[in-house]
PDB file of N, CA and C in Angstrom:
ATOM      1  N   UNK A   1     -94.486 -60.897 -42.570  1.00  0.00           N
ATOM      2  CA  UNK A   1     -94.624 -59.538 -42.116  1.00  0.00           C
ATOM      3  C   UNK A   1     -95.179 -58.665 -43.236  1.00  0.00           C
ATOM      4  N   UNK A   2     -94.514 -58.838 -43.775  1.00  0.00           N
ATOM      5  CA  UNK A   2     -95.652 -58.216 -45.940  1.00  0.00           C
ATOM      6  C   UNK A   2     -96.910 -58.299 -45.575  1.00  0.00           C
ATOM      7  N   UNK A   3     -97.135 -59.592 -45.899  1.00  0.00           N
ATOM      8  CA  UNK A   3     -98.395 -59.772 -46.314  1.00  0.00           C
ATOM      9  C   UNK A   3     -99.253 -59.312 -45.059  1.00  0.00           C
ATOM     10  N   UNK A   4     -98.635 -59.408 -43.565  1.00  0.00           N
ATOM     11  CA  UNK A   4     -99.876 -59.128 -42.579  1.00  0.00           C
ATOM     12  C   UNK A   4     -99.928 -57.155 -42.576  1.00  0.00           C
ATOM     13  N   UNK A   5     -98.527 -56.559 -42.962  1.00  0.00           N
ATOM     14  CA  UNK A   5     -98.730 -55.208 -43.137  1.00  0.00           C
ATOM     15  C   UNK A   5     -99.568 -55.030 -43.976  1.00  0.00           C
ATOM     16  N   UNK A   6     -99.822 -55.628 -45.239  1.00  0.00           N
ATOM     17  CA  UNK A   6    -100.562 -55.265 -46.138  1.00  0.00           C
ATOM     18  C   UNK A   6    -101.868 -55.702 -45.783  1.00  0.00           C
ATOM     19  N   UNK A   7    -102.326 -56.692 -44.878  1.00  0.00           N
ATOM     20  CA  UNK A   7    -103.382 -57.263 -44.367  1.00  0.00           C
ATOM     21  C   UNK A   7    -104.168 -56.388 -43.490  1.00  0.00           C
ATOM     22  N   UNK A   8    -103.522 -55.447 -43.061  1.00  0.00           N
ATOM     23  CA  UNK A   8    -103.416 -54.655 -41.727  1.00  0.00           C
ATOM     24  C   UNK A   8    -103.883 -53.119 -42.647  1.00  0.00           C
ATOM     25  N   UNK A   9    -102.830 -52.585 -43.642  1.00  0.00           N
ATOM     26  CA  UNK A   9    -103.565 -51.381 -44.178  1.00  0.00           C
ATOM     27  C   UNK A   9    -104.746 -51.562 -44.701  1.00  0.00           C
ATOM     28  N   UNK A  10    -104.695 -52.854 -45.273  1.00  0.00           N
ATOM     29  CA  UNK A  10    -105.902 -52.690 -46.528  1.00  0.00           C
ATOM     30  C   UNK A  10    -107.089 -52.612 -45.121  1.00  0.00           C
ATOM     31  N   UNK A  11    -107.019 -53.518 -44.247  1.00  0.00           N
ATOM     32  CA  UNK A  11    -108.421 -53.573 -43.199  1.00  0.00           C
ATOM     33  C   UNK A  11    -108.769 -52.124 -43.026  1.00  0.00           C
ATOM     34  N   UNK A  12    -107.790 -51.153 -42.007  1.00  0.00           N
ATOM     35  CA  UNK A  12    -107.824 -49.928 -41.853  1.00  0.00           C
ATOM     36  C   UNK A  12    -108.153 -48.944 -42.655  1.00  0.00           C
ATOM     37  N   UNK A  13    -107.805 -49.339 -44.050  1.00  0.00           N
ATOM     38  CA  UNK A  13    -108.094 -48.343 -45.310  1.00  0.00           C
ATOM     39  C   UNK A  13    -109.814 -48.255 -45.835  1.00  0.00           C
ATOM     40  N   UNK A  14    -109.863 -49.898 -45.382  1.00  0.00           N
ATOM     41  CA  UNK A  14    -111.389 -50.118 -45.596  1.00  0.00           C
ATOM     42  C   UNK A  14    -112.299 -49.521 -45.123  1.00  0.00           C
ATOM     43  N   UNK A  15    -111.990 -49.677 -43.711  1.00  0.00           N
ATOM     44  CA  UNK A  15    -112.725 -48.750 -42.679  1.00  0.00           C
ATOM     45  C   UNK A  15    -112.947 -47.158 -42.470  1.00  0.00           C
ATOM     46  N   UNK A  16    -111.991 -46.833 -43.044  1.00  0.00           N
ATOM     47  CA  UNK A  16    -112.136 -45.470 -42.699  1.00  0.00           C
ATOM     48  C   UNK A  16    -112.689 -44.827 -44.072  1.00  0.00           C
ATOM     49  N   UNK A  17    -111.903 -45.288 -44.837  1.00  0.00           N
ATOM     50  CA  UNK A  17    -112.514 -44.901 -46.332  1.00  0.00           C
ATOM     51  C   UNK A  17    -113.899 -44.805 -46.637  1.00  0.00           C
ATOM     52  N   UNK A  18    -114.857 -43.786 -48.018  1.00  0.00           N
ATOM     53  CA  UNK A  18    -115.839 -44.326 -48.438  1.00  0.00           C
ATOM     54  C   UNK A  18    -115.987 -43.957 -49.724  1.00  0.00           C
ATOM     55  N   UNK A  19    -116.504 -44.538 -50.451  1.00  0.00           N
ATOM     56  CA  UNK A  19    -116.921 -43.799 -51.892  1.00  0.00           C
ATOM     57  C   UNK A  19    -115.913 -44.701 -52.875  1.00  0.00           C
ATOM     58  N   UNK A  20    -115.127 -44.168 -53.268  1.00  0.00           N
ATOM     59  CA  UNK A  20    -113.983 -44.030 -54.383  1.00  0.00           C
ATOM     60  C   UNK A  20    -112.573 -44.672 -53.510  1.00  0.00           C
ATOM     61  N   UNK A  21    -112.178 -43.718 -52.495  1.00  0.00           N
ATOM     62  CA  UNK A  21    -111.168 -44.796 -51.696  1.00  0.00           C
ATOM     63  C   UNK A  21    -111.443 -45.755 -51.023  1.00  0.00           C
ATOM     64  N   UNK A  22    -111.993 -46.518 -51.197  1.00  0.00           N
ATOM     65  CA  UNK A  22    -112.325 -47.545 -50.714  1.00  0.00           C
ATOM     66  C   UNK A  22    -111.329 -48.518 -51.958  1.00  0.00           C
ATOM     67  N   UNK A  23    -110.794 -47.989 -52.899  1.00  0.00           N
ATOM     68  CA  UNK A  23    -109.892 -48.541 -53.992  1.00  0.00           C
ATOM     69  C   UNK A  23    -109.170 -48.227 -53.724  1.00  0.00           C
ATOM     70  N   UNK A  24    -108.231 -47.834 -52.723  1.00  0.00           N
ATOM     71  CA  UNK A  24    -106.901 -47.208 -52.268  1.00  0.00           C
ATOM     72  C   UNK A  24    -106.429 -48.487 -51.368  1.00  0.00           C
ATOM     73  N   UNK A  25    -107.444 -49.915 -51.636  1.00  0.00           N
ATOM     74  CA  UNK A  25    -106.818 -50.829 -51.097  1.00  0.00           C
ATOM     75  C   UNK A  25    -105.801 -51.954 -52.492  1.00  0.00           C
ATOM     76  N   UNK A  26    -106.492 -51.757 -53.248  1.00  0.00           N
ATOM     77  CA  UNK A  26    -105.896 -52.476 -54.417  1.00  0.00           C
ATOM     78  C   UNK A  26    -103.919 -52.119 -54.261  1.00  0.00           C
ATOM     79  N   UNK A  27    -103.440 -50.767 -54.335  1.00  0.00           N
ATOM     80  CA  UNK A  27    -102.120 -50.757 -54.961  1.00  0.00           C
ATOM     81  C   UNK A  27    -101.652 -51.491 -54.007  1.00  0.00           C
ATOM     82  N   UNK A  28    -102.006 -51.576 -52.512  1.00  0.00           N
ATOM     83  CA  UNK A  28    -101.268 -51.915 -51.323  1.00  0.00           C
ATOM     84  C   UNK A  28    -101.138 -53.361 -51.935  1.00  0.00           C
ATOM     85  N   UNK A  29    -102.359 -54.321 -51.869  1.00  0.00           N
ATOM     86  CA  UNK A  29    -102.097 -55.352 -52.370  1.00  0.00           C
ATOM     87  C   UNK A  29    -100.957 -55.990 -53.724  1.00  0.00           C
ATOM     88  N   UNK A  30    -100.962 -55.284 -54.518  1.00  0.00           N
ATOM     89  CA  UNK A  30    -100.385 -55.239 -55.849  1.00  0.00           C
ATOM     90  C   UNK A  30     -98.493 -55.247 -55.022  1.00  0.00           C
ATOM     91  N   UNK A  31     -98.259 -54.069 -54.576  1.00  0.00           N
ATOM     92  CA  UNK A  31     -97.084 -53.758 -53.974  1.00  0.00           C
ATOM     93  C   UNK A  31     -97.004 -54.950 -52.861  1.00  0.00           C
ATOM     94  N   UNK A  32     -97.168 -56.012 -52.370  1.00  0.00           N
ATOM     95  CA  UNK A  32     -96.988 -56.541 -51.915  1.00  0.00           C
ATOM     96  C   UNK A  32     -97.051 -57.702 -52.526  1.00  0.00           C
ATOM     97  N   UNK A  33     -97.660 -57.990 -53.554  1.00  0.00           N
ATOM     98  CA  UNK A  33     -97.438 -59.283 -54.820  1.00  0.00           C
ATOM     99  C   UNK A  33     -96.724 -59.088 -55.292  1.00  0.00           C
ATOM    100  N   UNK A  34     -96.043 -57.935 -55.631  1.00  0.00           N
ATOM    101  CA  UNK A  34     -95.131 -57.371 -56.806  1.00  0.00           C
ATOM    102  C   UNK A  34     -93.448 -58.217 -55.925  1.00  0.00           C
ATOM    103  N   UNK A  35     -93.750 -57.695 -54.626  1.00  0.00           N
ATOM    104  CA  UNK A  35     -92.247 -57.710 -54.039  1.00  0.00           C
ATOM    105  C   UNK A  35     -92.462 -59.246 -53.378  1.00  0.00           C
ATOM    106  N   UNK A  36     -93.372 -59.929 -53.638  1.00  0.00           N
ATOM    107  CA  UNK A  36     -93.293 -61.472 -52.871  1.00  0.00           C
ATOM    108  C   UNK A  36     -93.223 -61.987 -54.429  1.00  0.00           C
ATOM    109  N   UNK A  37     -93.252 -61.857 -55.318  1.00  0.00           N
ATOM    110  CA  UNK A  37     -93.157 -62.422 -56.406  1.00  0.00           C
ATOM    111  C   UNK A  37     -91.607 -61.892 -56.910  1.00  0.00           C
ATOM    112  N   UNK A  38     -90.865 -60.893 -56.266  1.00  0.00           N
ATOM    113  CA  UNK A  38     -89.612 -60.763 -56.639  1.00  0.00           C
ATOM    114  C   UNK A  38     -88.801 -61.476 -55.705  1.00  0.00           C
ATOM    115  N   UNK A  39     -89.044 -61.965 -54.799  1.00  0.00           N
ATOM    116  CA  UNK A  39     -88.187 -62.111 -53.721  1.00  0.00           C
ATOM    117  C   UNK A  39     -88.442 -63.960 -53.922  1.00  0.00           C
ATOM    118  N   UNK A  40     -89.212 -64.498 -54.647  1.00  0.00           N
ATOM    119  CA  UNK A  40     -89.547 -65.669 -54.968  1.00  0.00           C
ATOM    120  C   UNK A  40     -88.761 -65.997 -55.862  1.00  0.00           C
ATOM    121  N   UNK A  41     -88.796 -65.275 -57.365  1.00  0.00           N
ATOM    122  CA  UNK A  41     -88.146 -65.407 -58.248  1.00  0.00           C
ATOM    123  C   UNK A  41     -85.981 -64.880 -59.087  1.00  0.00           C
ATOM    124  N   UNK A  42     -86.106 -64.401 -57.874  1.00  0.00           N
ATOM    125  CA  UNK A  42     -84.616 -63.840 -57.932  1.00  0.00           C
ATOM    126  C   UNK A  42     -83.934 -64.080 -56.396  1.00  0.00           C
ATOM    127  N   UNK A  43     -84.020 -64.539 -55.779  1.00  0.00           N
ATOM    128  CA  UNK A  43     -83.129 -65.096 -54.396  1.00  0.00           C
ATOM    129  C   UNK A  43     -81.783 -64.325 -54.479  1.00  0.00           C
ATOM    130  N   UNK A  44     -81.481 -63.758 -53.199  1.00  0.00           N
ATOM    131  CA  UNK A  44     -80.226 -63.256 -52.799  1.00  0.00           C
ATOM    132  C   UNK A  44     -78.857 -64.395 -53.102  1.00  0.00           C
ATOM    133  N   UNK A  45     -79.312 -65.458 -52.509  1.00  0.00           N
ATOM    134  CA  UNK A  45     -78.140 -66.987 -52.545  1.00  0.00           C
ATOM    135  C   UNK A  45     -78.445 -67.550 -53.648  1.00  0.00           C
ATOM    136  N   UNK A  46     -77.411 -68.245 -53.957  1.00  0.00           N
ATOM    137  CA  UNK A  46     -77.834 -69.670 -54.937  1.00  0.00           C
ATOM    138  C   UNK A  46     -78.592 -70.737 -54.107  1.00  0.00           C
ATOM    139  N   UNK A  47     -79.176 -71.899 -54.997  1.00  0.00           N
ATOM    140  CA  UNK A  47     -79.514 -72.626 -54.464  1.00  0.00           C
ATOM    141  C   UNK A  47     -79.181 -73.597 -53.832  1.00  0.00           C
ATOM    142  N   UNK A  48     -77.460 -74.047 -54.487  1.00  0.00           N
ATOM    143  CA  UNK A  48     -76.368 -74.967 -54.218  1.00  0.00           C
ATOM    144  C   UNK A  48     -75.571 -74.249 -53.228  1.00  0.00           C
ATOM    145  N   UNK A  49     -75.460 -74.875 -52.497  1.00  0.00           N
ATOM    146  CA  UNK A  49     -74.364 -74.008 -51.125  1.00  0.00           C
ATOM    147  C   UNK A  49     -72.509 -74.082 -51.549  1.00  0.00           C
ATOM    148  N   UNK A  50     -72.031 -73.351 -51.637  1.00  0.00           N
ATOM    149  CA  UNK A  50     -70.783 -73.061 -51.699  1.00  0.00           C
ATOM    150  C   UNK A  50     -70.075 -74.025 -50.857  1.00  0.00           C
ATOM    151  N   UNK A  51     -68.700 -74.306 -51.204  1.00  0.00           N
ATOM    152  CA  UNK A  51     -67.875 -75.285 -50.435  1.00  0.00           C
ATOM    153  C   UNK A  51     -67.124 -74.572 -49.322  1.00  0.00           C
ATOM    154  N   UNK A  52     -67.374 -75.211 -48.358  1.00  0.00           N
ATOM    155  CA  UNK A  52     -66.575 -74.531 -47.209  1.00  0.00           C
ATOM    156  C   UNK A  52     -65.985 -75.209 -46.455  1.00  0.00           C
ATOM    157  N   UNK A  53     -64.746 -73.902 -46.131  1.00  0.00           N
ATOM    158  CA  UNK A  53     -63.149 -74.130 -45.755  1.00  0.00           C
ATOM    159  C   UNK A  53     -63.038 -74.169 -44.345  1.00  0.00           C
ATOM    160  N   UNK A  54     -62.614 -75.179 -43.429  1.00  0.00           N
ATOM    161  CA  UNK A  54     -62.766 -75.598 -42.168  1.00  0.00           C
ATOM    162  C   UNK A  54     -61.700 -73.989 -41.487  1.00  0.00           C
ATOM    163  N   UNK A  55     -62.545 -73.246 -40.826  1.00  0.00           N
ATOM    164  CA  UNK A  55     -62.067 -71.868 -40.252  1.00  0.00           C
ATOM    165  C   UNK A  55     -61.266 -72.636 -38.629  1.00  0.00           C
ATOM    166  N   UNK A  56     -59.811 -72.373 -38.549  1.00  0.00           N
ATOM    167  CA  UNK A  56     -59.446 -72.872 -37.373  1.00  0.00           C
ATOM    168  C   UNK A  56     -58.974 -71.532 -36.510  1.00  0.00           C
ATOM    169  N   UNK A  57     -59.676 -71.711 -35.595  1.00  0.00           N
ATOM    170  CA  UNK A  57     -59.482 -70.662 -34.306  1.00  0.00           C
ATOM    171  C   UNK A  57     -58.733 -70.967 -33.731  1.00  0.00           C
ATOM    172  N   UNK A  58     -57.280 -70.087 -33.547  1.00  0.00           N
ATOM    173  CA  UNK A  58     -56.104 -70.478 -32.661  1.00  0.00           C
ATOM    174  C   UNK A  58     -56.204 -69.089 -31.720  1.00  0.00           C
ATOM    175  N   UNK A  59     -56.135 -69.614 -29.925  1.00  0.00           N
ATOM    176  CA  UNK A  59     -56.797 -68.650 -29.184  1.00  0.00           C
ATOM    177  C   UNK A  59     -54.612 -68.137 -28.749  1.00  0.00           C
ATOM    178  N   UNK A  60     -54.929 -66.908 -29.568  1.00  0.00           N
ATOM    179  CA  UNK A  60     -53.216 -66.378 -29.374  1.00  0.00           C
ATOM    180  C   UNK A  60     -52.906 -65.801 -28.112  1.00  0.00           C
ATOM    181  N   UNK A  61     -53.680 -65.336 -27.406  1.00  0.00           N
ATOM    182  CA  UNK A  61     -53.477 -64.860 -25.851  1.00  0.00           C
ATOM    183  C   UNK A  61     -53.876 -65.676 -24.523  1.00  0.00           C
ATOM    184  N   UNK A  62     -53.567 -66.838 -25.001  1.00  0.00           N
ATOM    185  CA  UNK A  62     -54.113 -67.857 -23.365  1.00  0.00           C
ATOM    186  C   UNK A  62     -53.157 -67.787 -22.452  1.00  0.00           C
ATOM    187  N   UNK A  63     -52.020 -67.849 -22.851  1.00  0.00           N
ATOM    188  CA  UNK A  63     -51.007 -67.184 -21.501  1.00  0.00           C
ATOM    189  C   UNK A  63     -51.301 -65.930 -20.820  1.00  0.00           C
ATOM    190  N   UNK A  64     -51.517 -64.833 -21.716  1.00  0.00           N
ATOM    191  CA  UNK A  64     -51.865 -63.605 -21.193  1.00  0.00           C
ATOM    192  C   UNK A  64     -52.686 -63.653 -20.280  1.00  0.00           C
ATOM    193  N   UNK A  65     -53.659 -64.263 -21.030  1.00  0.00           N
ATOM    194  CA  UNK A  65     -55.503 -64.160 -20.064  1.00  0.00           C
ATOM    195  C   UNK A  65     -55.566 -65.059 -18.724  1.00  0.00           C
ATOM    196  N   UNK A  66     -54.762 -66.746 -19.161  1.00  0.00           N
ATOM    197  CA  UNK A  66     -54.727 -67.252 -17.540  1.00  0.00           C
ATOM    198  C   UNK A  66     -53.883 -66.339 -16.599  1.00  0.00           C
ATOM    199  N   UNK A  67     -52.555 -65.486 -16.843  1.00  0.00           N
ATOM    200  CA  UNK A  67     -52.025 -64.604 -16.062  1.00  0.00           C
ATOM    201  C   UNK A  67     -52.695 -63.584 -15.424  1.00  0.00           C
ATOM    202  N   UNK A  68     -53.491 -62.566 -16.335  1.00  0.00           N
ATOM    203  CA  UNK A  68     -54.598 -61.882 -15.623  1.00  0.00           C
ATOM    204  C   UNK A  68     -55.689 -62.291 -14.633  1.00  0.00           C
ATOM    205  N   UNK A  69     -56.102 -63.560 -14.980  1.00  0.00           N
ATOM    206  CA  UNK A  69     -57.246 -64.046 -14.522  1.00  0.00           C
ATOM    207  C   UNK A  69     -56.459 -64.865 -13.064  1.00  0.00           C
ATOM    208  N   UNK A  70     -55.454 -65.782 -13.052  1.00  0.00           N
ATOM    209  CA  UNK A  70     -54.907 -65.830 -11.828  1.00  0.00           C
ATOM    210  C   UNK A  70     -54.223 -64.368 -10.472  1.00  0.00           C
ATOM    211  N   UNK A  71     -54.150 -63.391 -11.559  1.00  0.00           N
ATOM    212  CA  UNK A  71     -53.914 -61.800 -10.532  1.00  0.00           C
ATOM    213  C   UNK A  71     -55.038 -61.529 -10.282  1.00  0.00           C
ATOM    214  N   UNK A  72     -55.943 -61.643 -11.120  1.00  0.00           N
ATOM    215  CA  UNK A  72     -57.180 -61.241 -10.052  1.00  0.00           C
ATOM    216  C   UNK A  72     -57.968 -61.860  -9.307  1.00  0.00           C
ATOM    217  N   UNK A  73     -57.423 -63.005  -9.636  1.00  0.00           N
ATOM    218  CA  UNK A  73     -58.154 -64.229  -8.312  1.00  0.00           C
ATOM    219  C   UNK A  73     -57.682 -64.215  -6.760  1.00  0.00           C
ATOM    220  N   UNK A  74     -55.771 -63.557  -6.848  1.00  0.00           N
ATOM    221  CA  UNK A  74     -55.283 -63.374  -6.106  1.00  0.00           C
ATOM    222  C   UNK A  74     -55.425 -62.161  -5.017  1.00  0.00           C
ATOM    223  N   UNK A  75     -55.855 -60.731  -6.047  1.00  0.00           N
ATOM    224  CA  UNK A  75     -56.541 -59.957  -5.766  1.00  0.00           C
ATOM    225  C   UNK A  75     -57.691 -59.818  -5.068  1.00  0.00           C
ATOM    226  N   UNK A  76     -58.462 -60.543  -5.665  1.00  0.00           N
ATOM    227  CA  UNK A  76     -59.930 -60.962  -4.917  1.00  0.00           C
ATOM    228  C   UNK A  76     -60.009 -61.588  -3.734  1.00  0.00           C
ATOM    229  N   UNK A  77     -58.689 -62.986  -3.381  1.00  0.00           N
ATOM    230  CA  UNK A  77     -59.008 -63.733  -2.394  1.00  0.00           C
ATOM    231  C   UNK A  77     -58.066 -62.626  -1.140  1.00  0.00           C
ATOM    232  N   UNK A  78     -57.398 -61.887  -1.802  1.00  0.00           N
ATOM    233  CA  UNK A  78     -55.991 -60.643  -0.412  1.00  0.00           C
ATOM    234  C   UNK A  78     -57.453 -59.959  -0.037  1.00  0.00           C
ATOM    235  N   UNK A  79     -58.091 -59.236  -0.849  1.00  0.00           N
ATOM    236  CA  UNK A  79     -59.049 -58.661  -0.364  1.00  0.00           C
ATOM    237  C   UNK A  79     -60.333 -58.965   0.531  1.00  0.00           C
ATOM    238  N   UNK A  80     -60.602 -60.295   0.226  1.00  0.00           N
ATOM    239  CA  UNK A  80     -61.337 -61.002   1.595  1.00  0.00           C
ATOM    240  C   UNK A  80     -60.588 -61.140   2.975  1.00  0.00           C
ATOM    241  N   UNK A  81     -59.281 -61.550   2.492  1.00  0.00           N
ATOM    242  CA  UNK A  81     -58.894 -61.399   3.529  1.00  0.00           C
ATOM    243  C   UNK A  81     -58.712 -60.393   4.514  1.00  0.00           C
ATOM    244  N   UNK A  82     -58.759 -59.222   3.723  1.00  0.00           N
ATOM    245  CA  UNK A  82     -58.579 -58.380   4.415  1.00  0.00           C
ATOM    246  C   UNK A  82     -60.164 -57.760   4.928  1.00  0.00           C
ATOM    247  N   UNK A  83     -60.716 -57.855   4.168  1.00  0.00           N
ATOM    248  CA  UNK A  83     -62.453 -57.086   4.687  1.00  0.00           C
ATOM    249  C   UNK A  83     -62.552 -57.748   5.940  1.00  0.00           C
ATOM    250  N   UNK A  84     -62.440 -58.783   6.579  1.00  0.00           N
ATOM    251  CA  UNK A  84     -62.451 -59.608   7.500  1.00  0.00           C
ATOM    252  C   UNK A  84     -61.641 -59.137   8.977  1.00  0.00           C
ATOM    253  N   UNK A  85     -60.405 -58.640   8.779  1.00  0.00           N
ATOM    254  CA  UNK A  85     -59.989 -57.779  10.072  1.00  0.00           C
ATOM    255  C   UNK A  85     -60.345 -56.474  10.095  1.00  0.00           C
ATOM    256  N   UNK A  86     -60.414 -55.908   9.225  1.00  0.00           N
ATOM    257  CA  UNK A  86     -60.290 -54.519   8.946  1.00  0.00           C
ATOM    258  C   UNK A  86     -62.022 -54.342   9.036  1.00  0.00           C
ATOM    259  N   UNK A  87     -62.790 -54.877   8.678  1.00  0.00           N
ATOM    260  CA  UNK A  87     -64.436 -54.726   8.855  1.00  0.00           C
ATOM    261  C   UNK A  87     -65.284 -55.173   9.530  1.00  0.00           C
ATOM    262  N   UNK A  88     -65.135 -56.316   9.422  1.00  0.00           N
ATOM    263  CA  UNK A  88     -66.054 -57.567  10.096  1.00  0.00           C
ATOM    264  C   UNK A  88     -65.540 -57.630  11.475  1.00  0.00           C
ATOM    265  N   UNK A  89     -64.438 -57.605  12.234  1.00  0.00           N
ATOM    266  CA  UNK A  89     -64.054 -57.652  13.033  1.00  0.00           C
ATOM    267  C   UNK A  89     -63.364 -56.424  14.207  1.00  0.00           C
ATOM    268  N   UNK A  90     -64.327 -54.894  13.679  1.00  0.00           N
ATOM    269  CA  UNK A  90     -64.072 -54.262  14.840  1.00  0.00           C
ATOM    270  C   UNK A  90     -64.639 -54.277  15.913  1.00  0.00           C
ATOM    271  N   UNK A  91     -63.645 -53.870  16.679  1.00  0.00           N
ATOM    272  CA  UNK A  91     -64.258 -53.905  17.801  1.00  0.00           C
ATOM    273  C   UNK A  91     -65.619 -52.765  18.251  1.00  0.00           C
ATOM    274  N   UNK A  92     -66.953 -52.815  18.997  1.00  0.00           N
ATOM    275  CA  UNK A  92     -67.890 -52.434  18.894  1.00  0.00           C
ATOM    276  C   UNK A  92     -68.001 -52.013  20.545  1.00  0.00           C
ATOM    277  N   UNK A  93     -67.774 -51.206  20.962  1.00  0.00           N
ATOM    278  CA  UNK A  93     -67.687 -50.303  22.340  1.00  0.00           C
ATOM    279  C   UNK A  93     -68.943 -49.940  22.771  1.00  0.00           C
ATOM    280  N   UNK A  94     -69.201 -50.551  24.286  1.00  0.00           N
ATOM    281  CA  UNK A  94     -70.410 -50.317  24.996  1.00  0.00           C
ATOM    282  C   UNK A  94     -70.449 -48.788  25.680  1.00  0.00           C
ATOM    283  N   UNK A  95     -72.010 -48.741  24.938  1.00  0.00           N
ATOM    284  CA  UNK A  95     -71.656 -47.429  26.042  1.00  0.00           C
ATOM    285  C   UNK A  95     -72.462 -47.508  27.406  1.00  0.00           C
ATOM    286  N   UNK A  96     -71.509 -46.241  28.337  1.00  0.00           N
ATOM    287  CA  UNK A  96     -72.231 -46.097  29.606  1.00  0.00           C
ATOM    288  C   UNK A  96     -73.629 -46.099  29.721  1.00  0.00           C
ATOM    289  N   UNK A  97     -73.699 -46.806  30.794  1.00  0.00           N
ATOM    290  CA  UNK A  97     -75.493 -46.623  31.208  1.00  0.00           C
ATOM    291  C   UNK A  97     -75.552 -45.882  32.167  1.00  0.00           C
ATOM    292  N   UNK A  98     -74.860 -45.140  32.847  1.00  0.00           N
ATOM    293  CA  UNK A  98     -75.256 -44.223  33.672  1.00  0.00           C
ATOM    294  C   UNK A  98     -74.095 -43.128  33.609  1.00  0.00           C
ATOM    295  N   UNK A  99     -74.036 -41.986  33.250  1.00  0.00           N
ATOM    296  CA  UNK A  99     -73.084 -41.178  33.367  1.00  0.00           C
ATOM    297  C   UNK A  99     -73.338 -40.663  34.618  1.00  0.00           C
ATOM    298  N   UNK A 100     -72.252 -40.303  35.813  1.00  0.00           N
ATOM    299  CA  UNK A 100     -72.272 -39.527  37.014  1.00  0.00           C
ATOM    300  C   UNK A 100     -71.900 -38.269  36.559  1.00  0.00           C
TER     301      UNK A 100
END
């Protein structure tokens, strides 16, 4: 991403520029050697990876959560049951075809 930003001003700088800035492409370049040559030579990590300690996940609320999760299954299936008389199944009244 550096190098194509810097790939990217210097093109644009080229173009629009004339005379004298037309050297207003050099620092871009420089500033982008400067910081790929720091980021080469000083690394955030070591090179040797650190020893690592087996992390054990103990899940402390599984009673809780199957309890919730069985109330609302129970919830969910009362409520079909019920959409079913109460909705699906009213009754739907003809009307007259001829009023006298």
């Amino acid at each position: 991403m550096l190098w194509g930003g810097a790939g990217y001003q210097g093109s644009s700088r080229k173009r629009q520029c004339n005379g004298r800035n037309r050297f207003a492409v050099i620092p871009v370049f420089l500033i982008a050697l400067i910081i790929t040559l720091v980021l080469i030579f000083f690394p955030r990590a070591s090179e040797t990876p650190s020893t690592v300690t087996q992390v054990v996940i103990v899940d402390t609320f599984f009673i809780g959560r199957y309890f919730l999760v069985s109330i609302l299954g129970v919830i969910f299936l009362a409520s079909l049951f019920l959409v079913l008389p109460f909705h699906m199944l009213e009754p739907v009244y003809a009307k007259p075809l001829r009023a006298r």
